[in-house]
PDB file of N, CA and C in Angstrom:
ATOM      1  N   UNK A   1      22.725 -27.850  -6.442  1.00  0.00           N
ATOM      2  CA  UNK A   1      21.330 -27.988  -6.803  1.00  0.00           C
ATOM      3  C   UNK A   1      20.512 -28.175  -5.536  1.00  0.00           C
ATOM      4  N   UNK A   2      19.301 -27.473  -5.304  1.00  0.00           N
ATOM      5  CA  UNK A   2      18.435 -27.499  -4.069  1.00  0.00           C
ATOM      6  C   UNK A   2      17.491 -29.327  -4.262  1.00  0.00           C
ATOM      7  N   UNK A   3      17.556 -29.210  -3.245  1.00  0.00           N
ATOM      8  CA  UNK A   3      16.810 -30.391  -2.735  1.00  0.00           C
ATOM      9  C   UNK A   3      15.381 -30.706  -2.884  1.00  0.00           C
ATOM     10  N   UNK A   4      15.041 -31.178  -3.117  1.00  0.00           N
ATOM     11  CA  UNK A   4      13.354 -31.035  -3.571  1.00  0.00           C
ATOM     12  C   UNK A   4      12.494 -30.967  -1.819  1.00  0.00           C
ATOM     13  N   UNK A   5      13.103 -30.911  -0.826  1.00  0.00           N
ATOM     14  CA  UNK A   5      12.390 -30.300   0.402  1.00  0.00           C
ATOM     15  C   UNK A   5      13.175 -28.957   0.846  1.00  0.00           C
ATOM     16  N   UNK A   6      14.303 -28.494  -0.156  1.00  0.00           N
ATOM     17  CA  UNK A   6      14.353 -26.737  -0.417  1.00  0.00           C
ATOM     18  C   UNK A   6      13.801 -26.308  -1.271  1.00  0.00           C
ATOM     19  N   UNK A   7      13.487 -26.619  -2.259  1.00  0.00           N
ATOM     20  CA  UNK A   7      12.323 -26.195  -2.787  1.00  0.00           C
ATOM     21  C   UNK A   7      11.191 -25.674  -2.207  1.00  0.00           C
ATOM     22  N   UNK A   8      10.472 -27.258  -1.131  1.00  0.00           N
ATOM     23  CA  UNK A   8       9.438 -26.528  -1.148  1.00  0.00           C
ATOM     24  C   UNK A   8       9.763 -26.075  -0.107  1.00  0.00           C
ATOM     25  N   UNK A   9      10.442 -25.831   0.742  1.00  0.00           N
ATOM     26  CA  UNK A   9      10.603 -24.456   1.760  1.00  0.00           C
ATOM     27  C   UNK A   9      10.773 -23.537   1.247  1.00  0.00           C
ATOM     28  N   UNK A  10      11.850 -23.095  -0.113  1.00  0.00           N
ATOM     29  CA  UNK A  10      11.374 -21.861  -0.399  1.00  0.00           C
ATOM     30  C   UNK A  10      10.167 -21.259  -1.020  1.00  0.00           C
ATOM     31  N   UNK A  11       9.314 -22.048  -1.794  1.00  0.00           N
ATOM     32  CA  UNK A  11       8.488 -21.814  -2.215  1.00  0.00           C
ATOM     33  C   UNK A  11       7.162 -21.515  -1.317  1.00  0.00           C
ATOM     34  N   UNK A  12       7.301 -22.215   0.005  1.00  0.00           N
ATOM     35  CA  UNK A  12       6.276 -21.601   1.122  1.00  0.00           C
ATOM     36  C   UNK A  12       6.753 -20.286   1.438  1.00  0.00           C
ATOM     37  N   UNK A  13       8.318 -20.158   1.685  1.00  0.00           N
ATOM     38  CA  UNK A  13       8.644 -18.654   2.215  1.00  0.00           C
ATOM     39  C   UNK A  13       8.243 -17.659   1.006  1.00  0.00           C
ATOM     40  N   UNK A  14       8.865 -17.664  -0.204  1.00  0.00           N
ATOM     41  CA  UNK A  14       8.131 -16.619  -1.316  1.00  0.00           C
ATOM     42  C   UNK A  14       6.402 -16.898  -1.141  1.00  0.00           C
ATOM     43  N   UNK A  15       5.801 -17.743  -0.537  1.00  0.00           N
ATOM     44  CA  UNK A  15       4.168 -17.895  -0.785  1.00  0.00           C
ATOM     45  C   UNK A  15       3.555 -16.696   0.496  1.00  0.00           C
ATOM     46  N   UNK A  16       4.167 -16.941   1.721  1.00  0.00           N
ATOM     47  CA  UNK A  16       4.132 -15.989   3.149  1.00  0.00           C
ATOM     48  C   UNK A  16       4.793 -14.578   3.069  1.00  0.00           C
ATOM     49  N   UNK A  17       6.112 -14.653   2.127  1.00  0.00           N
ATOM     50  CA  UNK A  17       5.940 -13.135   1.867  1.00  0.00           C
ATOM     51  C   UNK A  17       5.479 -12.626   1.201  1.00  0.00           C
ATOM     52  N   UNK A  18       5.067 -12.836  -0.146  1.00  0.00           N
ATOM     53  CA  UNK A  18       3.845 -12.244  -0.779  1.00  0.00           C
ATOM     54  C   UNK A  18       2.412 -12.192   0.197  1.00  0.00           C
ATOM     55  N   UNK A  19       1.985 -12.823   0.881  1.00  0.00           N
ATOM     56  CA  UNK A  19       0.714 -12.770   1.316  1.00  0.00           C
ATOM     57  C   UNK A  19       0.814 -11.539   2.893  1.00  0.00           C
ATOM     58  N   UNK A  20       2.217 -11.608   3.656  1.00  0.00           N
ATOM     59  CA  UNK A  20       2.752 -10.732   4.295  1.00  0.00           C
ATOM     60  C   UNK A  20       2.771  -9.359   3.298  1.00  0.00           C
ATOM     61  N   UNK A  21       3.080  -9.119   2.264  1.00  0.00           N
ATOM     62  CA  UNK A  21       3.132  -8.020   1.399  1.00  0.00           C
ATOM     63  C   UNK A  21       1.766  -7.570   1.206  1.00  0.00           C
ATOM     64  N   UNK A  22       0.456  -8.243   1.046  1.00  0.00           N
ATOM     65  CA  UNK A  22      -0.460  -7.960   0.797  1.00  0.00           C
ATOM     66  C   UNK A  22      -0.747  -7.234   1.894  1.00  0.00           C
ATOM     67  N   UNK A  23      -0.685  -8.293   2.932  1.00  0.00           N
ATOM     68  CA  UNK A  23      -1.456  -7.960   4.430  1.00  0.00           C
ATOM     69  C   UNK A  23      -1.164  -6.461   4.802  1.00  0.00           C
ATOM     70  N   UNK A  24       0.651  -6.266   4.356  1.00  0.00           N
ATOM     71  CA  UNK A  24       0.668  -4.947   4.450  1.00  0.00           C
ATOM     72  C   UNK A  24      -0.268  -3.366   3.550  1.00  0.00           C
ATOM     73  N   UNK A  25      -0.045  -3.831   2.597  1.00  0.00           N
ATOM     74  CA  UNK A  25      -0.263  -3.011   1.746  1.00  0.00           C
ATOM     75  C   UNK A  25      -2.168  -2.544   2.147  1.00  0.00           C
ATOM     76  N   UNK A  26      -2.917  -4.084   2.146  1.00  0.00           N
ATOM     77  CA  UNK A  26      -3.923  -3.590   2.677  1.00  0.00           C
ATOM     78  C   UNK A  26      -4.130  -2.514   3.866  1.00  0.00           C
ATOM     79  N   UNK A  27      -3.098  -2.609   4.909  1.00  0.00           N
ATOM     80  CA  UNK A  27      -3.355  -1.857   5.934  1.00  0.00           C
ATOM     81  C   UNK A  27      -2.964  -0.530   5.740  1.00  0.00           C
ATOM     82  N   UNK A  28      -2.178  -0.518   5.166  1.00  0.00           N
ATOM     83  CA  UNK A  28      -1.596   0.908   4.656  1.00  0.00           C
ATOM     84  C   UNK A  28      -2.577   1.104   3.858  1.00  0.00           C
ATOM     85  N   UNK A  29      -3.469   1.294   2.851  1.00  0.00           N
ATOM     86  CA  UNK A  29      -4.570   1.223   2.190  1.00  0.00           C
ATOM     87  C   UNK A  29      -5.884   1.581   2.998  1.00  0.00           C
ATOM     88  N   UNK A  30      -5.851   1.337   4.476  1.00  0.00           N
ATOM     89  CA  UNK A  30      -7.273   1.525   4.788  1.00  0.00           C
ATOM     90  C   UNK A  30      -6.502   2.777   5.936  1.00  0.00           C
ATOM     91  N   UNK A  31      -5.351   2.681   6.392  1.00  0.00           N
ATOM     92  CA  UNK A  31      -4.914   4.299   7.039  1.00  0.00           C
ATOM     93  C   UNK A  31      -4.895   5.369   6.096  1.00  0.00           C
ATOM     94  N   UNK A  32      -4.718   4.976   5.211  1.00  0.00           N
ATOM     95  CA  UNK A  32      -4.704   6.483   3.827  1.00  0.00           C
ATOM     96  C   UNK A  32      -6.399   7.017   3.748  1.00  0.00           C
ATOM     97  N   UNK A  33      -7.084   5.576   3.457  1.00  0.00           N
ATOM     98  CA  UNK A  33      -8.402   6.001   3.247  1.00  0.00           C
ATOM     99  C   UNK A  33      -8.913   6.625   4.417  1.00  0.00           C
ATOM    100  N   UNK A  34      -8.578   6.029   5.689  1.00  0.00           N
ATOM    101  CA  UNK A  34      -9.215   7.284   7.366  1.00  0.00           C
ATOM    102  C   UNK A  34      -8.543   8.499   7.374  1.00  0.00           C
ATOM    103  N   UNK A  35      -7.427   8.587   6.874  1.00  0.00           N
ATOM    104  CA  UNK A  35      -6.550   9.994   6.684  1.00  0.00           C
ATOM    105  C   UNK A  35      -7.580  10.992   5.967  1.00  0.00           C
ATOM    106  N   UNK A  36      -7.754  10.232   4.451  1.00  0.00           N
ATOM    107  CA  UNK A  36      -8.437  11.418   3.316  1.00  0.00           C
ATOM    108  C   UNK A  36      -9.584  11.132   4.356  1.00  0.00           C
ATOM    109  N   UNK A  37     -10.622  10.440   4.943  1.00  0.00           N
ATOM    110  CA  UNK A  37     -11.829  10.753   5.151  1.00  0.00           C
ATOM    111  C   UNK A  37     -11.537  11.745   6.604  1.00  0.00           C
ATOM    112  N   UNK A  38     -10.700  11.645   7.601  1.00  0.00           N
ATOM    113  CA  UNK A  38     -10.482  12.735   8.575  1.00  0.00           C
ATOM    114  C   UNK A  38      -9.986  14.318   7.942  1.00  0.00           C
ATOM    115  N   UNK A  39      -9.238  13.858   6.798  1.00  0.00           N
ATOM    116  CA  UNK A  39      -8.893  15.256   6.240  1.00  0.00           C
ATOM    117  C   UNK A  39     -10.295  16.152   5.771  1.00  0.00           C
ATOM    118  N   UNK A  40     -11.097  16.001   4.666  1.00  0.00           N
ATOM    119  CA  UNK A  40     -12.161  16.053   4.876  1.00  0.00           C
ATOM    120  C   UNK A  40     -13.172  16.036   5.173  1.00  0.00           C
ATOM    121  N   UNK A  41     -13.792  15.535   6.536  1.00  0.00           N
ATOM    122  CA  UNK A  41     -14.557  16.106   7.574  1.00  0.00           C
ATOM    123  C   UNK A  41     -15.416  15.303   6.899  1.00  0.00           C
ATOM    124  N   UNK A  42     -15.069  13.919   6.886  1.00  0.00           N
ATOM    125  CA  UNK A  42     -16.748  13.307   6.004  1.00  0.00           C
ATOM    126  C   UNK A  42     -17.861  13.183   7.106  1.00  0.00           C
ATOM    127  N   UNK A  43     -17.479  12.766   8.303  1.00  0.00           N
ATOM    128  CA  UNK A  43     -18.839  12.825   8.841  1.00  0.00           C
ATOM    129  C   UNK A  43     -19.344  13.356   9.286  1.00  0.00           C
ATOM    130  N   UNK A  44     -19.502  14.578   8.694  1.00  0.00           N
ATOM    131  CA  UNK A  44     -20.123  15.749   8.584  1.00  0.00           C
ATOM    132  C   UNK A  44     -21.276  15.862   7.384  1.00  0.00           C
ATOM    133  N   UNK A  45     -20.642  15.144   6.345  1.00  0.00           N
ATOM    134  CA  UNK A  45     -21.050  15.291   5.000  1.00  0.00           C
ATOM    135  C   UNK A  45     -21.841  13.952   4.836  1.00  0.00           C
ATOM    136  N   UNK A  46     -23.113  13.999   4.618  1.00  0.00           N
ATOM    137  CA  UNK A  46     -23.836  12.844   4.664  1.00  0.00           C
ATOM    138  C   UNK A  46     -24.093  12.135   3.113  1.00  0.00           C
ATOM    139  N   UNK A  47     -24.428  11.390   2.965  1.00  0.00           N
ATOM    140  CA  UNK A  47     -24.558  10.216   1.895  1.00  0.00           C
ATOM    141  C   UNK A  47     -23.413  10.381   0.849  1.00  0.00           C
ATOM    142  N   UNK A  48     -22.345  10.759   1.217  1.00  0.00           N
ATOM    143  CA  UNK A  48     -20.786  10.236   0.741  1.00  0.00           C
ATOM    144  C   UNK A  48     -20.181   9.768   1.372  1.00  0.00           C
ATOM    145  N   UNK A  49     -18.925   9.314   0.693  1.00  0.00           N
ATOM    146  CA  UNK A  49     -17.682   8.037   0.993  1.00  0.00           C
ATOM    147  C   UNK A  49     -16.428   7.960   0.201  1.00  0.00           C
ATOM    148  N   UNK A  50     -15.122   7.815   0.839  1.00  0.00           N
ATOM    149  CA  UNK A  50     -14.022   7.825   0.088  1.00  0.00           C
ATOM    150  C   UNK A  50     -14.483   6.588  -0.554  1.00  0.00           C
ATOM    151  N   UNK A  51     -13.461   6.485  -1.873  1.00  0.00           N
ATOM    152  CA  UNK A  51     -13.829   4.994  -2.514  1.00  0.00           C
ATOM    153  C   UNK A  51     -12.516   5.396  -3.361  1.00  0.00           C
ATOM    154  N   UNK A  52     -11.776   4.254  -3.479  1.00  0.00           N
ATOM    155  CA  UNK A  52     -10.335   4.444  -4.068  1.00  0.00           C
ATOM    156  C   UNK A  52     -10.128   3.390  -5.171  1.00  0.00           C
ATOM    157  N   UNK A  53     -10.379   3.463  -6.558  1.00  0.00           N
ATOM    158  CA  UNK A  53     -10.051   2.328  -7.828  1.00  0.00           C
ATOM    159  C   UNK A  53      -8.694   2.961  -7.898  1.00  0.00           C
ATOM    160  N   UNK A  54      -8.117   1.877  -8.409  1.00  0.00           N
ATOM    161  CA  UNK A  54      -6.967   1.630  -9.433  1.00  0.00           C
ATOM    162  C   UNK A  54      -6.489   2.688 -10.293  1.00  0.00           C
ATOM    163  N   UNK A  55      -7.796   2.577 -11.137  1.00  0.00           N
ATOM    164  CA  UNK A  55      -7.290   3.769 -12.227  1.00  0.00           C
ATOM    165  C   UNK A  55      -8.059   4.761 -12.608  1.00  0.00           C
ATOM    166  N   UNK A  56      -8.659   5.505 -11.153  1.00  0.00           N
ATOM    167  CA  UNK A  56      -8.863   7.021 -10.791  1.00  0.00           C
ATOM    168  C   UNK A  56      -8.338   7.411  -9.410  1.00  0.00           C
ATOM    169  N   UNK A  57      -7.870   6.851  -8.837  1.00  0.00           N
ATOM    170  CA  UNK A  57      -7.645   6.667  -7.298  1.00  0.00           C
ATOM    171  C   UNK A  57      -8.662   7.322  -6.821  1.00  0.00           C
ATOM    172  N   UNK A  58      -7.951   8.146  -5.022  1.00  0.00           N
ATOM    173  CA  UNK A  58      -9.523   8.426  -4.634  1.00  0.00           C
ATOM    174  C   UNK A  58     -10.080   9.619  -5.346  1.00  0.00           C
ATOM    175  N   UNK A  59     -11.789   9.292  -4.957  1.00  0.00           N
ATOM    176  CA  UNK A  59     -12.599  10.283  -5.222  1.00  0.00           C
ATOM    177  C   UNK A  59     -13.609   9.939  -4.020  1.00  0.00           C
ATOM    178  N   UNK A  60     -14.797  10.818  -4.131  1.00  0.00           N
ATOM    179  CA  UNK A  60     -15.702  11.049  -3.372  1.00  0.00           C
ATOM    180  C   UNK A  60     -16.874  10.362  -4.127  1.00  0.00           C
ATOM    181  N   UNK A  61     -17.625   9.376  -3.802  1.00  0.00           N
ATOM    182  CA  UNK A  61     -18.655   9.803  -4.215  1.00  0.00           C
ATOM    183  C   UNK A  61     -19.659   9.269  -3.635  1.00  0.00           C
ATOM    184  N   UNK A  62     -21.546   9.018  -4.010  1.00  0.00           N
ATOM    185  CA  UNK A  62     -22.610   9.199  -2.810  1.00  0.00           C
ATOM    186  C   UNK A  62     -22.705   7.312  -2.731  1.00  0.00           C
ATOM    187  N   UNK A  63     -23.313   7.388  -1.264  1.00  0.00           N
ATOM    188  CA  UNK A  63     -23.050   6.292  -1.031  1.00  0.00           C
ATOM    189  C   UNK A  63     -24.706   5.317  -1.402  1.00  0.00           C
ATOM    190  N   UNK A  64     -24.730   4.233  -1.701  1.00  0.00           N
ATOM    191  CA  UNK A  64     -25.528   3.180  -2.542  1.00  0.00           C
ATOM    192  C   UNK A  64     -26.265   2.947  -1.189  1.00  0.00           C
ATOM    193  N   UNK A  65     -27.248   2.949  -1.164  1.00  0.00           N
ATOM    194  CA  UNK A  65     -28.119   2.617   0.045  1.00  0.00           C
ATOM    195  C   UNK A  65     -29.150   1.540  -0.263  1.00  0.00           C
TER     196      UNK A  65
END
């Protein structure tokens, strides 16, 4: 049986790798989004913007000024 100060060591380590998991995922998340916007030549194309939801992923659309 774990110790109640293994506990909370593991419970900080599952707390840092989830938040390590995020950290990743965000970054990978904003290289995809400079990818699609270099793939398509956005700044070229004025008052649009990649914009990426959940449940349409990306699309294009004009930007809120």
């Amino acid at each position: 049986m774990a110790t109640p100060s293994n506990q909370i060591h593991m419970t900080e380590d599952k707390r840092s790798n989830n938040e390590s998991m995020v950290d990743s995922v965000r970054i990978l998340s904003d290289i995809t989004r400079r990818d699609i916007e270099k793939s398509y030549n956005l700044d070229t194309i004025r008052g649009t913007e990649a914009f990426y939801s959940s449940r349409y992923g990306w699309t294009l659309r004009k930007t809120i000024d």
